[in-house]
C-alpha atoms as a PDB file:
ATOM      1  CA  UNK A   1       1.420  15.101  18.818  1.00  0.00           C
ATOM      2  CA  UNK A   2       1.009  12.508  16.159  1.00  0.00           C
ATOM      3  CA  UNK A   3       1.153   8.672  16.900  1.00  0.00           C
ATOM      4  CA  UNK A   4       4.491   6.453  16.379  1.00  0.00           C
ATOM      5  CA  UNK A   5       3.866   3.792  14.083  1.00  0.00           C
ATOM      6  CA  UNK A   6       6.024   0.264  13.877  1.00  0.00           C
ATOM      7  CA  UNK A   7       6.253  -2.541  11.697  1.00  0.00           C
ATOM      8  CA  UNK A   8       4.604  -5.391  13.082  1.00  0.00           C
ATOM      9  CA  UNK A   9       7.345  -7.678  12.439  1.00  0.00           C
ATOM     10  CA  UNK A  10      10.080  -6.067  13.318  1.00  0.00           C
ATOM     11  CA  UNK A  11       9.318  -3.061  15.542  1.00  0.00           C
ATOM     12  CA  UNK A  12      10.737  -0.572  13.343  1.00  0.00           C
ATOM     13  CA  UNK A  13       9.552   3.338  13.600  1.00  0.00           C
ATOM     14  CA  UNK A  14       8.301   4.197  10.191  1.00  0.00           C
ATOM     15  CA  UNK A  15       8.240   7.707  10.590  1.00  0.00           C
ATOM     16  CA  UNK A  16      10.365   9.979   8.868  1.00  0.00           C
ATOM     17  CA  UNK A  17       9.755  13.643   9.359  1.00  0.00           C
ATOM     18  CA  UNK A  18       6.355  14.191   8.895  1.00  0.00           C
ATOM     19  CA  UNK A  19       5.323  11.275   7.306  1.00  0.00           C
ATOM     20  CA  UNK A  20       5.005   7.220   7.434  1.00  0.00           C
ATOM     21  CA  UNK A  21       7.592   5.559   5.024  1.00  0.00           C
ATOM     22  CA  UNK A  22       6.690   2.504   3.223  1.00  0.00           C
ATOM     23  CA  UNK A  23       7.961   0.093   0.734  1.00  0.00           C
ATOM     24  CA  UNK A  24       6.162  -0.566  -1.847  1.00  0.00           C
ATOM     25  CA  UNK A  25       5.866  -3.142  -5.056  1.00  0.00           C
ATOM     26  CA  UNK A  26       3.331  -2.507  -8.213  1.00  0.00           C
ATOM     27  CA  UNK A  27       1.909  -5.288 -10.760  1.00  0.00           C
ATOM     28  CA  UNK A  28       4.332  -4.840 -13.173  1.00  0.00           C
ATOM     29  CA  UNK A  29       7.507  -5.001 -10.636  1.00  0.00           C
ATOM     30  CA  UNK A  30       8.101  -1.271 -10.357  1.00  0.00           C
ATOM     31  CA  UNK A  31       9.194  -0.420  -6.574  1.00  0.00           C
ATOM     32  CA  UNK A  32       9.977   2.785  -4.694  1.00  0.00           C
ATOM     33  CA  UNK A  33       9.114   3.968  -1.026  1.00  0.00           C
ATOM     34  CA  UNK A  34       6.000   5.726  -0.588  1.00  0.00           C
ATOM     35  CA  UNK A  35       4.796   8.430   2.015  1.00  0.00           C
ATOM     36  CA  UNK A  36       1.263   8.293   4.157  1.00  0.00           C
ATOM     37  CA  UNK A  37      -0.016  10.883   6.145  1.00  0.00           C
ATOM     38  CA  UNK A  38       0.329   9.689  10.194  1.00  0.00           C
ATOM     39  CA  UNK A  39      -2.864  11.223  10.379  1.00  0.00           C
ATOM     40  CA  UNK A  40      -5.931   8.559  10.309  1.00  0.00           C
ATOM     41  CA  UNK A  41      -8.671   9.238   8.046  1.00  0.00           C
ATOM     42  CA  UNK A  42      -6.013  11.758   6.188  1.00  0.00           C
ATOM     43  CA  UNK A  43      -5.383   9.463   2.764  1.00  0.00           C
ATOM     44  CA  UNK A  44      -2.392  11.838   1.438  1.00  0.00           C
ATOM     45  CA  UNK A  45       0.153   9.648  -0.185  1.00  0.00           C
ATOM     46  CA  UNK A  46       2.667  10.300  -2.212  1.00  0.00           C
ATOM     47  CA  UNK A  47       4.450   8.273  -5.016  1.00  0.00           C
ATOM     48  CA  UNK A  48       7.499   8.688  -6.385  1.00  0.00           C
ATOM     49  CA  UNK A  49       7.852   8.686 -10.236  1.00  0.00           C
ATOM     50  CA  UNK A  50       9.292   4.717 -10.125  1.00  0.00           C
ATOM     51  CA  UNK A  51       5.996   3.346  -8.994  1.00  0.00           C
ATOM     52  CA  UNK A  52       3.870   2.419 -12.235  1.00  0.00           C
ATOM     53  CA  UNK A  53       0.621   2.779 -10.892  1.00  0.00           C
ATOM     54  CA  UNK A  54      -2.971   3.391 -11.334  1.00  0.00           C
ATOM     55  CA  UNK A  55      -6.082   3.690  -9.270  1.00  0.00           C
ATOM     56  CA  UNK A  56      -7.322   0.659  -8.095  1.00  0.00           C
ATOM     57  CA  UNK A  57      -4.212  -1.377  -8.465  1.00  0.00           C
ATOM     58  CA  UNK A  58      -3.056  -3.811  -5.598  1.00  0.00           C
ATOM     59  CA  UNK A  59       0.017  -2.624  -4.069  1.00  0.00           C
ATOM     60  CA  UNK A  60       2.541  -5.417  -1.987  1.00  0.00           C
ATOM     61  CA  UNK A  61       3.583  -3.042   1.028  1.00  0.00           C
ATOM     62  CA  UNK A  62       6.748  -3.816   3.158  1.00  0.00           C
ATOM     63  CA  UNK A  63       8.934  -2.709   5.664  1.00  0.00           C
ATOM     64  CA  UNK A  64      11.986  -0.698   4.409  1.00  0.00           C
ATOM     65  CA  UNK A  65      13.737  -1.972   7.545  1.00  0.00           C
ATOM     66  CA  UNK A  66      12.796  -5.677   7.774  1.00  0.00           C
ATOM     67  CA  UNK A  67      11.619  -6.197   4.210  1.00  0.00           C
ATOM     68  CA  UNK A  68       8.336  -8.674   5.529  1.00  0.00           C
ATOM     69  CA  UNK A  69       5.515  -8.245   4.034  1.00  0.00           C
ATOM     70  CA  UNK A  70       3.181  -5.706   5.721  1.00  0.00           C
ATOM     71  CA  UNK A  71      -0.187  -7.340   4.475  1.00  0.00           C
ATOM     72  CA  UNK A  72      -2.777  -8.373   6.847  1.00  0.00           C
ATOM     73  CA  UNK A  73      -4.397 -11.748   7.447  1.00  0.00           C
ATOM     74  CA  UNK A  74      -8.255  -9.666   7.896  1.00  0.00           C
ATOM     75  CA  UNK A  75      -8.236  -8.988   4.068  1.00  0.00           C
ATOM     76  CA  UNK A  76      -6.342  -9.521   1.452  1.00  0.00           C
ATOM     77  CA  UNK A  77      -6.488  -6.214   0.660  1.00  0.00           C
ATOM     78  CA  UNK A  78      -5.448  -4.762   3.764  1.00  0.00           C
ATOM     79  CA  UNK A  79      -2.407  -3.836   5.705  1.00  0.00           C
ATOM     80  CA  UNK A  80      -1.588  -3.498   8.793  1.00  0.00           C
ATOM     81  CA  UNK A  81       1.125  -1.745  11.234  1.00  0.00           C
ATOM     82  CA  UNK A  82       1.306  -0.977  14.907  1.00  0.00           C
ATOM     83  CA  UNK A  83       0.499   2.729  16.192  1.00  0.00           C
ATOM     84  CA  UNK A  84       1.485   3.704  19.774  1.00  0.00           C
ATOM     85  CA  UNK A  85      -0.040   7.518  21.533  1.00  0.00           C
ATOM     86  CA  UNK A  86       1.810   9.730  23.282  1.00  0.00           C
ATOM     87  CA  UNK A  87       0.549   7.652  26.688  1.00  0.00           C
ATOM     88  CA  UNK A  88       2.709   4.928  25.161  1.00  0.00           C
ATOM     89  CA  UNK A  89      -1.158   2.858  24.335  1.00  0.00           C
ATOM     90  CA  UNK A  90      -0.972   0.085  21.392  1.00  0.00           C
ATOM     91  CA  UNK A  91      -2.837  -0.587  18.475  1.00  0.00           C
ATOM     92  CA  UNK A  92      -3.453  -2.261  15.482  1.00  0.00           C
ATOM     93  CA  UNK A  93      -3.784  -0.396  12.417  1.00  0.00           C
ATOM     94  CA  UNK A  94      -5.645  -1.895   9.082  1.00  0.00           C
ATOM     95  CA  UNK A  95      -5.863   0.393   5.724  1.00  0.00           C
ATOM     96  CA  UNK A  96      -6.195  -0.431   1.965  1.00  0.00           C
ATOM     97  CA  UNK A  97      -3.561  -1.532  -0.190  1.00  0.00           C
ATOM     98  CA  UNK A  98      -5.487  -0.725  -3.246  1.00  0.00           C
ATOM     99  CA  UNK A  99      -4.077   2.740  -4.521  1.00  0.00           C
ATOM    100  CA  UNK A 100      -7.034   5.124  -4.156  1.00  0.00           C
ATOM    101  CA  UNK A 101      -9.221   3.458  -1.874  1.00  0.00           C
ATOM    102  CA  UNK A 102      -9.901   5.192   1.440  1.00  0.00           C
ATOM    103  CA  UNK A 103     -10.462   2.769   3.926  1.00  0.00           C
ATOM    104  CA  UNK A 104      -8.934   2.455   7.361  1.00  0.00           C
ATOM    105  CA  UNK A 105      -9.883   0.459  10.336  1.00  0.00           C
ATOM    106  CA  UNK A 106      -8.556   1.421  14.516  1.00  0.00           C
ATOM    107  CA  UNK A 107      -8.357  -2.126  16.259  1.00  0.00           C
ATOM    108  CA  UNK A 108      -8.486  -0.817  20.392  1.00  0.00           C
ATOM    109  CA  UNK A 109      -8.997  -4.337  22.180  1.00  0.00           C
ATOM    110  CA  UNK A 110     -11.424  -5.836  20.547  1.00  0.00           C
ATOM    111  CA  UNK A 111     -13.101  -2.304  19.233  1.00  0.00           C
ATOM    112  CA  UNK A 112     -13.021  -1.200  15.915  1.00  0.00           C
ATOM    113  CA  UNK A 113     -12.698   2.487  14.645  1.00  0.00           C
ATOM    114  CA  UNK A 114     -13.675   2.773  11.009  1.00  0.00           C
ATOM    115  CA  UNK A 115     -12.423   5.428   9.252  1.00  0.00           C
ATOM    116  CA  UNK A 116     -13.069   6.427   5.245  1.00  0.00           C
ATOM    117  CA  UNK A 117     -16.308   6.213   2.729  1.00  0.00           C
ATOM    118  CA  UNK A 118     -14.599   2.630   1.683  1.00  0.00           C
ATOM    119  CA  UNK A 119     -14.350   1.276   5.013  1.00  0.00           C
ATOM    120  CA  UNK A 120     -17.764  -0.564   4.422  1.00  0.00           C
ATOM    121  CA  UNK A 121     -15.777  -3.287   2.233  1.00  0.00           C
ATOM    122  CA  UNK A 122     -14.480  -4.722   5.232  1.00  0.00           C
ATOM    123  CA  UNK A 123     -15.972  -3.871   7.947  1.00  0.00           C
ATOM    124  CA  UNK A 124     -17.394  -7.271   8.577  1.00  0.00           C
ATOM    125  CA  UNK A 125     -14.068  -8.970   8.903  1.00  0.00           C
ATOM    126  CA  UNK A 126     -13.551  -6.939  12.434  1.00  0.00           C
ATOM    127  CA  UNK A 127     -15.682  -6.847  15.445  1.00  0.00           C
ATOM    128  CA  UNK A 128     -17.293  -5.045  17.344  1.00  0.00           C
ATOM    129  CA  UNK A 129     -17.050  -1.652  15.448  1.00  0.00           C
ATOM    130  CA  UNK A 130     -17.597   1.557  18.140  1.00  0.00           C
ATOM    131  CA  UNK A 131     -18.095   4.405  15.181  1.00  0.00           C
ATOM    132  CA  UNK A 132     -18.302   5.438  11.251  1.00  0.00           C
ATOM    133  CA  UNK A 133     -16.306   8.180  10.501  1.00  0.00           C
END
């Protein structure tokens, strides 16, 4: 089974059907909700044809439900929701808001699981890492 994942603001489930449903806002203003796979360390997204954007572009991510602004306070360019296992088990979850960057980090405690060949950018703004995928 896949993990549930939540705004951190509001609680919110993001998933719908298969997938993790964002909002999201490009540079020039263009907005539409995006899809991520609820897999970590899977970095299929998909963008509808409203979103003007282009790899390495910044993306403002929000809650569809809530509207707050999903970025983290690690890194700029990260953002972050909550994911919660079958067992009901919290955590935080960090990835990239820069459109083709594959970087994802697993906060358990104080333990961080680093996932993607980007990951490196920030690792040093969490502690402890356990593992490099």
């Amino acid at each position: 089974m896949t993990n549930k994942y939540l705004c951190p603001k509001c609680r919110s489930l993001l998933i719908v059907g298969n997938n993790v449903v964002i909002s999201a806002k490009a540079n020039d203003g263009s907005e539409g909700l995006i899809t991520l796979s609820p897999i970590i360390g899977d970095y299929n997204i998909t963008f509808p044809p409203t979103l003007n954007i282009s790899t390495g572009d910044l993306l403002a991510l929000f809650c569809p439900v809530c509207h707050q602004d999903l970025a983290s306070a690690k890194h700029i360019n990260l953002a972050m929701l909550i994911s919660m296992d079958d067992n009901g088990k919290e955590f935080e979850l960090f990835f990239s808001r820069i459109v083709g960057e594959r970087s994802t980090v697993k906060m358990i405690g104080e333990y961080a699981e680093l996932f993607g060949e980007d990951v490196y950018k920030y690792q040093d703004h969490f502690s402890k890492p356990r593992q490099m995928f």
